[in-house]
C-alpha atoms as a PDB file:
ATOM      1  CA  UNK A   1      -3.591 -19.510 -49.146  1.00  0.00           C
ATOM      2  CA  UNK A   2       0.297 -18.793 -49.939  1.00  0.00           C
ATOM      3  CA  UNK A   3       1.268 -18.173 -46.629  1.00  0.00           C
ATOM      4  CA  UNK A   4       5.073 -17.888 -48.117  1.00  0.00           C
ATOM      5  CA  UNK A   5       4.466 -14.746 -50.690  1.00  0.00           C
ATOM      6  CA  UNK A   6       2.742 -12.385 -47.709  1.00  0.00           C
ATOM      7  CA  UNK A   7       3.513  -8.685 -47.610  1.00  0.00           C
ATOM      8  CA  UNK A   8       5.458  -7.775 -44.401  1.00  0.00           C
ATOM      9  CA  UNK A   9       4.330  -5.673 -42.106  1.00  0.00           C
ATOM     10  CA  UNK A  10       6.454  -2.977 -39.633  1.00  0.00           C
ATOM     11  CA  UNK A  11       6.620  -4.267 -36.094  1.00  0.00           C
ATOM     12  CA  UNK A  12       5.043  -0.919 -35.092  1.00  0.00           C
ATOM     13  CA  UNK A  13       1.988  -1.154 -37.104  1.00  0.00           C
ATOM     14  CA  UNK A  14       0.813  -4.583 -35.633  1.00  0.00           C
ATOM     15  CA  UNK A  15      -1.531  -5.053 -33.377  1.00  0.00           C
ATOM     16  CA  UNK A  16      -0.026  -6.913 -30.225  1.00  0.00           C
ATOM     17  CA  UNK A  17      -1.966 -10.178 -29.759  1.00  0.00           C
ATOM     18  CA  UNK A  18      -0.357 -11.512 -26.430  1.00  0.00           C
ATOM     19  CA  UNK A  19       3.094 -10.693 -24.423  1.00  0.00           C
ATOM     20  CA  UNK A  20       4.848 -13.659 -22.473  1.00  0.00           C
ATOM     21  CA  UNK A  21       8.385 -13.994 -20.677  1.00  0.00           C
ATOM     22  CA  UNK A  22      10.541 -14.778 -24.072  1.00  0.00           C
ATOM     23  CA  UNK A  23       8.524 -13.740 -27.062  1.00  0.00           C
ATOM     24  CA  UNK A  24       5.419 -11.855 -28.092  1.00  0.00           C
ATOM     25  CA  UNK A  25       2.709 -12.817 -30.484  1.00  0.00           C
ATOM     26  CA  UNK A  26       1.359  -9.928 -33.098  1.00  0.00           C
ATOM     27  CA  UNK A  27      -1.370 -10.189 -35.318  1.00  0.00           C
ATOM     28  CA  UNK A  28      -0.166 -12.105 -38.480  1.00  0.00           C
ATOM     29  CA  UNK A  29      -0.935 -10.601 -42.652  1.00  0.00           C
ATOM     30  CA  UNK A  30      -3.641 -12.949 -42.959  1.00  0.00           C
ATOM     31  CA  UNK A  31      -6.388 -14.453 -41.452  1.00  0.00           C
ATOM     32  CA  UNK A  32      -5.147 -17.657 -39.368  1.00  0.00           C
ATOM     33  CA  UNK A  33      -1.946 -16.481 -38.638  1.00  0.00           C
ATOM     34  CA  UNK A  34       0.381 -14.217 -36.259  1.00  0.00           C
ATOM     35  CA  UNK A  35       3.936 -13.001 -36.487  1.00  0.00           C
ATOM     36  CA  UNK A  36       5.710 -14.671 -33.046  1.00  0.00           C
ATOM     37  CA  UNK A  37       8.954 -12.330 -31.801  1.00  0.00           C
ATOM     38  CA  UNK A  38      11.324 -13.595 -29.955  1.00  0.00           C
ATOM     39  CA  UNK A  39      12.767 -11.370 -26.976  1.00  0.00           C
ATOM     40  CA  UNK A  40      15.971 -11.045 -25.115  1.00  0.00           C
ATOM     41  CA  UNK A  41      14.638 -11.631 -22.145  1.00  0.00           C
ATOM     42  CA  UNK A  42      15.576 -14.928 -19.710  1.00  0.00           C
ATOM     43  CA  UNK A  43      14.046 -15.734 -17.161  1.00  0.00           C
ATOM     44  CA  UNK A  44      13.921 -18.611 -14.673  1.00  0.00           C
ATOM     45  CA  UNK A  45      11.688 -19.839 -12.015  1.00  0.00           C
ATOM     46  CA  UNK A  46       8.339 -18.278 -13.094  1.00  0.00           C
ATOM     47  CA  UNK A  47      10.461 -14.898 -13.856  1.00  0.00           C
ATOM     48  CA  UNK A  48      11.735 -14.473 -10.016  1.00  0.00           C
ATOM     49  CA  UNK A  49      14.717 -14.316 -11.640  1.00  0.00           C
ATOM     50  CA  UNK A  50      15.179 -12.125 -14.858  1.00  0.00           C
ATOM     51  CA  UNK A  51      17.641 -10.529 -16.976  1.00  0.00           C
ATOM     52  CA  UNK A  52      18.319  -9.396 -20.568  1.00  0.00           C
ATOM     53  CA  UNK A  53      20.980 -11.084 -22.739  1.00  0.00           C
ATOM     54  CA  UNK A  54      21.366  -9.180 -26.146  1.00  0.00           C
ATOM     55  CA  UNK A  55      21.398 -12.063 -28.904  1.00  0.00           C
ATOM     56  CA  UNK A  56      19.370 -14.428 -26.736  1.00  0.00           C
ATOM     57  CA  UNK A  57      16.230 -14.135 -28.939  1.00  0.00           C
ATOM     58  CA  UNK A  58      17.595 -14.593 -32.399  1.00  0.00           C
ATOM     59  CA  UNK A  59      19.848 -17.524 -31.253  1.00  0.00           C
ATOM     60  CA  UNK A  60      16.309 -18.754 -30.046  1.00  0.00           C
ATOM     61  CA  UNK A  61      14.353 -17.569 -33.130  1.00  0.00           C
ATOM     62  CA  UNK A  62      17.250 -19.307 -35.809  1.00  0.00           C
ATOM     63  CA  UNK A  63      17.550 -22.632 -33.867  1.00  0.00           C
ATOM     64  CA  UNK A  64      13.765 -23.130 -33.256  1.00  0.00           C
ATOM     65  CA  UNK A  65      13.162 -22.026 -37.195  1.00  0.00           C
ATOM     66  CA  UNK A  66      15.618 -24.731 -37.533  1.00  0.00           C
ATOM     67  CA  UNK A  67      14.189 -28.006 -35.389  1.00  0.00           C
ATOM     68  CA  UNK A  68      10.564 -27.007 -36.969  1.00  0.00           C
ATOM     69  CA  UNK A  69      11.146 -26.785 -40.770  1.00  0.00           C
ATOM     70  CA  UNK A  70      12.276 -30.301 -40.083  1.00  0.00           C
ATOM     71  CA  UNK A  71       9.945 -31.873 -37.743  1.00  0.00           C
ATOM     72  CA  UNK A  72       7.311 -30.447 -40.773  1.00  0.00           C
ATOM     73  CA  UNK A  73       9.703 -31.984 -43.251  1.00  0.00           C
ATOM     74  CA  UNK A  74       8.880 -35.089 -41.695  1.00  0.00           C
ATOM     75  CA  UNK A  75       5.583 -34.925 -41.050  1.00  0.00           C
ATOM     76  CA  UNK A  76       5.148 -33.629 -37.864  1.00  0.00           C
ATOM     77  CA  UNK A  77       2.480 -30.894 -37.375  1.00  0.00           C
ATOM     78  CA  UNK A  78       3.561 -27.775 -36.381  1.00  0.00           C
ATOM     79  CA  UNK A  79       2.579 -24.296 -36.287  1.00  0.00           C
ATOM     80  CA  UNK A  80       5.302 -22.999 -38.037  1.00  0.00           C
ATOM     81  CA  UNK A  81       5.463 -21.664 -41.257  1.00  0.00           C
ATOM     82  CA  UNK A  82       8.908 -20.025 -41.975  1.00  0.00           C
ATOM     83  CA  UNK A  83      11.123 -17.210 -40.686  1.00  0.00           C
ATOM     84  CA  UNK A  84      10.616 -13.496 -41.533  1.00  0.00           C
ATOM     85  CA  UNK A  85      13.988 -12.136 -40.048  1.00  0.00           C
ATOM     86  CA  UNK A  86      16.347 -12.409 -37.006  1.00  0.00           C
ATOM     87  CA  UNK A  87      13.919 -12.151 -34.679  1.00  0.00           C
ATOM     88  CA  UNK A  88      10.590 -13.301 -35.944  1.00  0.00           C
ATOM     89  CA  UNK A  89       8.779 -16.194 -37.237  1.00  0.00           C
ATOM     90  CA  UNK A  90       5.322 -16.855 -39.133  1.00  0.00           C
ATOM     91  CA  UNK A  91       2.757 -18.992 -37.538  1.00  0.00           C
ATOM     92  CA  UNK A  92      -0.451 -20.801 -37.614  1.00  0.00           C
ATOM     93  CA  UNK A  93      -2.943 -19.730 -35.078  1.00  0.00           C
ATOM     94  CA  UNK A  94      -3.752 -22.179 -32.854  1.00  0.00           C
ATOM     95  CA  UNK A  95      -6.068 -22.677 -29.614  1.00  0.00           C
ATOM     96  CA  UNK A  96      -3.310 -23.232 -27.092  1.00  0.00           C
ATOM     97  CA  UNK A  97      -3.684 -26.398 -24.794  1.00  0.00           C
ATOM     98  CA  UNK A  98      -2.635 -25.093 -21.129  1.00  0.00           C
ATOM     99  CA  UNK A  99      -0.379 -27.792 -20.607  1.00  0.00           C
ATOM    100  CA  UNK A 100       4.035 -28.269 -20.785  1.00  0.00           C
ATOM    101  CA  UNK A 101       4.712 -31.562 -22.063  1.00  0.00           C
ATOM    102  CA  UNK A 102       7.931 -32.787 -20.482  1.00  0.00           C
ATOM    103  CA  UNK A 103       9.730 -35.669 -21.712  1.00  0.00           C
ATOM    104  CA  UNK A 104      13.057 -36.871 -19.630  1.00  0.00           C
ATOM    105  CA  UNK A 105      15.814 -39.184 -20.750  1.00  0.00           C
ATOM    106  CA  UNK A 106      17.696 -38.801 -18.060  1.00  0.00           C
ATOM    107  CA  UNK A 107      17.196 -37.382 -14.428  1.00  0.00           C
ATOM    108  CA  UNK A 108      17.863 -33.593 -13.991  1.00  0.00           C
ATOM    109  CA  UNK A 109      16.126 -30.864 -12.474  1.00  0.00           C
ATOM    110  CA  UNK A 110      12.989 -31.314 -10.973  1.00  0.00           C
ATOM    111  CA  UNK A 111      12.850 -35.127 -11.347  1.00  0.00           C
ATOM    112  CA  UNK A 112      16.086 -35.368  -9.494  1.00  0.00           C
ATOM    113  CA  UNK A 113      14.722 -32.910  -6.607  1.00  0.00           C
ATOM    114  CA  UNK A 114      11.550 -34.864  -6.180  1.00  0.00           C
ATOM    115  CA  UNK A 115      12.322 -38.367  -6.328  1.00  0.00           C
ATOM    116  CA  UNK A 116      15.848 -38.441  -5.346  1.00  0.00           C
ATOM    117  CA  UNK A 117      17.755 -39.369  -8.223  1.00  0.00           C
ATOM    118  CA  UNK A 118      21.119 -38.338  -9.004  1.00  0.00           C
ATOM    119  CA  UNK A 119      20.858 -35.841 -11.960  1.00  0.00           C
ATOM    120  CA  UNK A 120      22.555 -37.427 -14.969  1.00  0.00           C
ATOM    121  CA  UNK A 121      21.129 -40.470 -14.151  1.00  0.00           C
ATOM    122  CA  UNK A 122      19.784 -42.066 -17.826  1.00  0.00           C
ATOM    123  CA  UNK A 123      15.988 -43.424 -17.109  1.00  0.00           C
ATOM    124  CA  UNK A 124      15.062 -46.711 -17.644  1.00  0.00           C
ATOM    125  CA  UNK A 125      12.740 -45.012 -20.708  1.00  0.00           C
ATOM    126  CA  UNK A 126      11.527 -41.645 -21.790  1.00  0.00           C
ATOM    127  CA  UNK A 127       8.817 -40.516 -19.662  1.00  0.00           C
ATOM    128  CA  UNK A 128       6.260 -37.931 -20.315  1.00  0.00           C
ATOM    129  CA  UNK A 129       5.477 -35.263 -17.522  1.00  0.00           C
ATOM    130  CA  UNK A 130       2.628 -32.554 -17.991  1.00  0.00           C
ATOM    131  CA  UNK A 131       2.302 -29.681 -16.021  1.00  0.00           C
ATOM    132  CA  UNK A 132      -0.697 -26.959 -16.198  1.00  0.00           C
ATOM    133  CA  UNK A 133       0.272 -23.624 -16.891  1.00  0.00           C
ATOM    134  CA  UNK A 134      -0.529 -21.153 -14.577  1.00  0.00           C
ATOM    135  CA  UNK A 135       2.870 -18.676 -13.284  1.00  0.00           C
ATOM    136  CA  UNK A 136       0.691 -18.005 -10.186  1.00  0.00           C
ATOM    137  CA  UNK A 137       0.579 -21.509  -9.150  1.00  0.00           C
ATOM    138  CA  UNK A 138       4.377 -22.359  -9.736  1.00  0.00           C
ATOM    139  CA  UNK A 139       2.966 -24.443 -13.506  1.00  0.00           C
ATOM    140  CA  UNK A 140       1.711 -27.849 -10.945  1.00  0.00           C
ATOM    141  CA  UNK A 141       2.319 -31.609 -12.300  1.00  0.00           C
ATOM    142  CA  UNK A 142      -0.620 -32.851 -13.490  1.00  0.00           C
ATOM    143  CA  UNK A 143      -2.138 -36.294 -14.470  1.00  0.00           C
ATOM    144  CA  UNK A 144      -3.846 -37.211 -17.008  1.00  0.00           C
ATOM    145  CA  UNK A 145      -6.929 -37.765 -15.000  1.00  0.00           C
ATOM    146  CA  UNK A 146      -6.812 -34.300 -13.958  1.00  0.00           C
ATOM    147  CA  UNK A 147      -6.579 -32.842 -17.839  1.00  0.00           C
ATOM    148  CA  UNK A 148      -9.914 -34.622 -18.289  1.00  0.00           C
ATOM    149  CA  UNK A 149     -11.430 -33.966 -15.187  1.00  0.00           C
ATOM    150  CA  UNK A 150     -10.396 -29.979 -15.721  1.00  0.00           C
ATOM    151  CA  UNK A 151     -11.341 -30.327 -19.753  1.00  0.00           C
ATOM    152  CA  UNK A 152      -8.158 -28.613 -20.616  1.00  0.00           C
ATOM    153  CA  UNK A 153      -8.035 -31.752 -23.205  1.00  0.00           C
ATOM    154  CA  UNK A 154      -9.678 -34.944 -24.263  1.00  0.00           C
ATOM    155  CA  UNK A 155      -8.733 -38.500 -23.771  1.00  0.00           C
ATOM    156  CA  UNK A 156      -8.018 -38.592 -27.622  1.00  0.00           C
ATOM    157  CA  UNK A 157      -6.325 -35.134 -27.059  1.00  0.00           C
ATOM    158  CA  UNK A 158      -4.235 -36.852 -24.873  1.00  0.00           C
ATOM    159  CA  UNK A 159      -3.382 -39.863 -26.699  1.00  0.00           C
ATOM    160  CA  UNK A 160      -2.388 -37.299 -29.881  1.00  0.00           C
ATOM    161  CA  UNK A 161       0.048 -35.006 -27.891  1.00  0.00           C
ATOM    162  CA  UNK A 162       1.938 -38.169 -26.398  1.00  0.00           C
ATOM    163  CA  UNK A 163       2.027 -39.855 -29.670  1.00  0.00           C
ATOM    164  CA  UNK A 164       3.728 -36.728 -31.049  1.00  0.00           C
ATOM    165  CA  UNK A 165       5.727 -36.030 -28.028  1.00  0.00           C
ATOM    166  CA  UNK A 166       7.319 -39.235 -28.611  1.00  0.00           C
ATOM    167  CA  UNK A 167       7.771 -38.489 -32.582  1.00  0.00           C
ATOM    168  CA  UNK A 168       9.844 -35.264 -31.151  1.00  0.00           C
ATOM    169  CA  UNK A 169      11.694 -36.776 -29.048  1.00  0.00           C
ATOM    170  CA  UNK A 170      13.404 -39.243 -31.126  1.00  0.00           C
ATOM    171  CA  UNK A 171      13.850 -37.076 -33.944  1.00  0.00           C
ATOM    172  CA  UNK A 172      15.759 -34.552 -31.582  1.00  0.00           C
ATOM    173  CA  UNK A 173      17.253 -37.219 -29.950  1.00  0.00           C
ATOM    174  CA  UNK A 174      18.871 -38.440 -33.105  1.00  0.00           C
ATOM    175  CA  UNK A 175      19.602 -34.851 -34.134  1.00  0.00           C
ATOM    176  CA  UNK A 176      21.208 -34.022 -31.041  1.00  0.00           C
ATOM    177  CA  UNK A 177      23.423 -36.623 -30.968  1.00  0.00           C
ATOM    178  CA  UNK A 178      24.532 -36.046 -34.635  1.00  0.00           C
ATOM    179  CA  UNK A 179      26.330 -32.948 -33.205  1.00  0.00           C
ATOM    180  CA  UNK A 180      28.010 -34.129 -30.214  1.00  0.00           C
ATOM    181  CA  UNK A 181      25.046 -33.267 -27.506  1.00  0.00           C
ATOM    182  CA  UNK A 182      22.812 -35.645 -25.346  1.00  0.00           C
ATOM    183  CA  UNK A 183      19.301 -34.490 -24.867  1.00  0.00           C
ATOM    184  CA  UNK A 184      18.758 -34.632 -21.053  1.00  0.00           C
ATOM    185  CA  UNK A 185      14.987 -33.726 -21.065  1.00  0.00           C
ATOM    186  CA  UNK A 186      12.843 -30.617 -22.878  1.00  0.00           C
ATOM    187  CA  UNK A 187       9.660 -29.010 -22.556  1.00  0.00           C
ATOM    188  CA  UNK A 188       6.805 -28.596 -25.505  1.00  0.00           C
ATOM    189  CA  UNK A 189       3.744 -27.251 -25.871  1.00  0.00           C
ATOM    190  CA  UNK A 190       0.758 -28.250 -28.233  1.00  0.00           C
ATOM    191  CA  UNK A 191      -2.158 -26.089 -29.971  1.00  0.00           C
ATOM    192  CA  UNK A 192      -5.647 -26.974 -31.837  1.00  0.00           C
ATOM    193  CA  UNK A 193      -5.421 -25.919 -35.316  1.00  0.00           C
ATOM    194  CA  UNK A 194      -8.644 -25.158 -36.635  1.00  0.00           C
ATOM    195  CA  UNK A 195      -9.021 -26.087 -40.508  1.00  0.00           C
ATOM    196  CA  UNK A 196     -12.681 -25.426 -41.538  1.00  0.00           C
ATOM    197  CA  UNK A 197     -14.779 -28.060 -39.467  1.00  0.00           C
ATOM    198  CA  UNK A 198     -11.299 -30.016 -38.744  1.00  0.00           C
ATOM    199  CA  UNK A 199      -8.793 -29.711 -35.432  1.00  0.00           C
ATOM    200  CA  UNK A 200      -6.366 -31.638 -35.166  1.00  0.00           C
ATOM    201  CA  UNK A 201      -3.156 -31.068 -32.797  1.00  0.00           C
ATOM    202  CA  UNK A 202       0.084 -29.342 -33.943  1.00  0.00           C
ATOM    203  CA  UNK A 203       3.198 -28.572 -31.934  1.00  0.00           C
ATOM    204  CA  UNK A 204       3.169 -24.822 -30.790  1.00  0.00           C
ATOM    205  CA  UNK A 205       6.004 -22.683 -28.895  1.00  0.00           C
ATOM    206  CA  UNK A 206       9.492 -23.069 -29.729  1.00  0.00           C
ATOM    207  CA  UNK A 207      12.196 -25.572 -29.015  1.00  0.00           C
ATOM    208  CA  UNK A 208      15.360 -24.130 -28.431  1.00  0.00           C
ATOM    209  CA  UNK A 209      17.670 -24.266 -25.396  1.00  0.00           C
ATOM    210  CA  UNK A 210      15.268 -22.701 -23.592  1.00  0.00           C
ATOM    211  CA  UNK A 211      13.200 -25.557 -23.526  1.00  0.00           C
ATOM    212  CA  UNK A 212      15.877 -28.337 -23.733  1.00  0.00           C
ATOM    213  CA  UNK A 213      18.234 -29.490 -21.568  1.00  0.00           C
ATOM    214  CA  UNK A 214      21.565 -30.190 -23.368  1.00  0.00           C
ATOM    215  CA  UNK A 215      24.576 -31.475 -22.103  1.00  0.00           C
ATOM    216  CA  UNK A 216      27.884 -31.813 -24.083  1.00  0.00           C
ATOM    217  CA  UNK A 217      28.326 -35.465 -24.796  1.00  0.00           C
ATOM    218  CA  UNK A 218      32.032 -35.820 -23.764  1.00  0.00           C
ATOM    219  CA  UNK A 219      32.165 -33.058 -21.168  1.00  0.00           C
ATOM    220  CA  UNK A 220      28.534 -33.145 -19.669  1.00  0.00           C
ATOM    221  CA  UNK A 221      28.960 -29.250 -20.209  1.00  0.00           C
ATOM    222  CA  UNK A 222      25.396 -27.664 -20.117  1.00  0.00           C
ATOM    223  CA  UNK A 223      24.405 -26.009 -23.290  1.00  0.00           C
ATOM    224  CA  UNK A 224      21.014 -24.511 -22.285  1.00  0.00           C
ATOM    225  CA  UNK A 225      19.134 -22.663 -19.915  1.00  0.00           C
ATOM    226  CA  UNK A 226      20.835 -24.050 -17.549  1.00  0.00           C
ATOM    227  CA  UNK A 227      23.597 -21.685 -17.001  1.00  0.00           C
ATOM    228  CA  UNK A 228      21.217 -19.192 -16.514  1.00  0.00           C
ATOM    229  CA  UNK A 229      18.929 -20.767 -13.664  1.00  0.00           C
ATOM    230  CA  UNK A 230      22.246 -21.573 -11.774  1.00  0.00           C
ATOM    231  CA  UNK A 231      24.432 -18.540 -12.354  1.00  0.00           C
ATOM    232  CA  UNK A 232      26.769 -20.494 -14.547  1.00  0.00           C
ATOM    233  CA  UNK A 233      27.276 -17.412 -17.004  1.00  0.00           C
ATOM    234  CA  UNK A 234      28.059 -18.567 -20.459  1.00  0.00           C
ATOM    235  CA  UNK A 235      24.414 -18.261 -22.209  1.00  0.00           C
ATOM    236  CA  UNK A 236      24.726 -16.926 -25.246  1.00  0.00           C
ATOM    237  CA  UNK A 237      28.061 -18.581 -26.033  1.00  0.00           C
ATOM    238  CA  UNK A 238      26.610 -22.168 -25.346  1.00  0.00           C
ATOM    239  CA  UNK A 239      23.424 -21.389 -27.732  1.00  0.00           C
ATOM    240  CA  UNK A 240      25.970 -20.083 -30.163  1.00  0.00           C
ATOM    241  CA  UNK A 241      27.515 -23.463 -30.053  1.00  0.00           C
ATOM    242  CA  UNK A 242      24.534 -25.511 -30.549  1.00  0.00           C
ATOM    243  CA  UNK A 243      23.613 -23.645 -33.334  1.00  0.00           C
ATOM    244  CA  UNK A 244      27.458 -23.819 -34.876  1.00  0.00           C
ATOM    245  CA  UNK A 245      26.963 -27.637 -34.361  1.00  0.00           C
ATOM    246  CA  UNK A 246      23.529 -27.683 -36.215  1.00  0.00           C
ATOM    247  CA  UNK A 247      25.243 -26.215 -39.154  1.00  0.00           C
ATOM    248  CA  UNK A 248      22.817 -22.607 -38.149  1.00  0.00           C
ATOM    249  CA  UNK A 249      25.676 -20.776 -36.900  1.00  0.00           C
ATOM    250  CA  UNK A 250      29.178 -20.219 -39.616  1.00  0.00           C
ATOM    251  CA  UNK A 251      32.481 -18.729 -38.985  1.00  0.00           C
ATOM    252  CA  UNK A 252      33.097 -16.024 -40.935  1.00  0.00           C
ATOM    253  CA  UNK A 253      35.450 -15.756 -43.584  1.00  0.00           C
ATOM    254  CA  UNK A 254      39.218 -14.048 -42.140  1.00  0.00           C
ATOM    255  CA  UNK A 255      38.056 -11.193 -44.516  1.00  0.00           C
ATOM    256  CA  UNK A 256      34.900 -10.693 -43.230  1.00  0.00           C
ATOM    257  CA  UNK A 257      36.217  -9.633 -39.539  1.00  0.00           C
ATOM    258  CA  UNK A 258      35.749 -11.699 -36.573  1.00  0.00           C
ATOM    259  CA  UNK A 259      33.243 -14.163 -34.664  1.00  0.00           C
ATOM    260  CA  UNK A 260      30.412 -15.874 -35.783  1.00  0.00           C
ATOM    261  CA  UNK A 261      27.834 -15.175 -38.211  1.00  0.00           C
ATOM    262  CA  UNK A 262      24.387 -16.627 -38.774  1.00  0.00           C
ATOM    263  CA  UNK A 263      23.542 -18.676 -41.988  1.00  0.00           C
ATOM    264  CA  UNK A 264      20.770 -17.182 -44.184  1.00  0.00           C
END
């Protein structure tokens, strides 16, 4: 199936498929896929706190177009297939494992609340956090022996998500740092894509700032989410500059007017 030649179709003649905080999933052209648009909206703390920031989604939408073309350019299964405008992506449909996969470099949030560590502290090694997602019971911190226990994935499930978690998190380690920024800790989320009689496990979601912590590398400045959560202001000029730094976001020309512009 060409899943790159597909006819587009109006955002008001799809059939809505599901509605979360930051994005909403229509039905795709074809069989096997859906059209995922990404919203405005932030929110923070299982959406107690919410507000809309114009620009937020297609920031979101051009940087997270951006980190999965190239995790599939180097071999790491995703969902994605490629971007259909500003605000909207085409992807596989997958059977969404109700788990966040959190992997932490160094101590921030939660991690530093719970055990006590000052936040910036760099870990001794990456470690790999899942939580079950469920907004009415705060998303809990699971173990492994409870994703078995609850079958919301297999021991070889298991095995396949960290293997890949650790994949992504050197490659966006590496990336990161190529434009100045340390990656402090993000969140991702894996699917089953079906395939005839085969499944395997793809990555699913987004990765953006939403889902990353990202701290300048000189300053410490925080370049995600971040500012949000903790009233810091800022948003949408921090994800404009970590998508100037990943090459996503250009200045325009003097004769073009002012301010940024994103690349095609």
């Amino acid at each position: 199936m060409d899943f790159l030649n597909q006819r587009y179709i109006p955002m008001s003649r799809r059939r809505r498929i599901y509605e979360g905080k930051a994005k909403v999933l229509y039905e795709g052209p074809e069989p096997g896929t859906l059209i995922q648009h990404f919203k405005d909206d932030a929110t923070a703390f299982n959406a107690k706190k919410h507000d809309v920031i114009d620009g937020k989604g297609v920031l979101n939408n051009r940087i997270s177009e951006y980190i999965f073309s190239r995790l599939n350019d180097i071999g790491v299964p995703t969902h994605f297939i490629r971007r259909l405008n500003m605000r909207e992506q085409l992807i596989r449909e997958v059977e969404i494992i109700p788990l966040e996969i959190v992997v932490r470099n160094v101590a921030a949030g939660s991690i530093s609340t719970r055990l006590g560590i000052e936040e910036g502290t760099p870990l001794p090694r990456s470690i790999i956090e899942f939580y079950y997602k469920n907004d009415a019971l705060n998303d809990p911190m699971v173990s492994e022996e409870h994703i078995t226990a609850f079958g919301w994935a297999t021991t070889q499930e298991i095995d396949d998500i960290i293997a890949l978690a650790i994949r992504v998190n050197d490659f966006l380690s590496g990336l990161f740092l190529g434009a100045g920024i340390r990656l402090v800790d993000f969140k991702m989320e894996c699917g089953r894509l079906w395939e005839n009689d085969m499944m395997r496990i793809v990555v699913a979601d987004e990765i953006s700032p939403d889902s990353c912590r990202l701290w300048d590398m000189k300053s410490n400045d925080k370049m995600d989410k971040d500012r949000f959560r903790r009233d810091m202001g800022g948003l949408v000029e921090a994800y404009s500059e970590v998508a100037r730094r990943l090459g996503i976001l250009m200045e325009n020309d003097p004769t073009q007017g002012k301010g940024p512009v994103l690349v095609k």
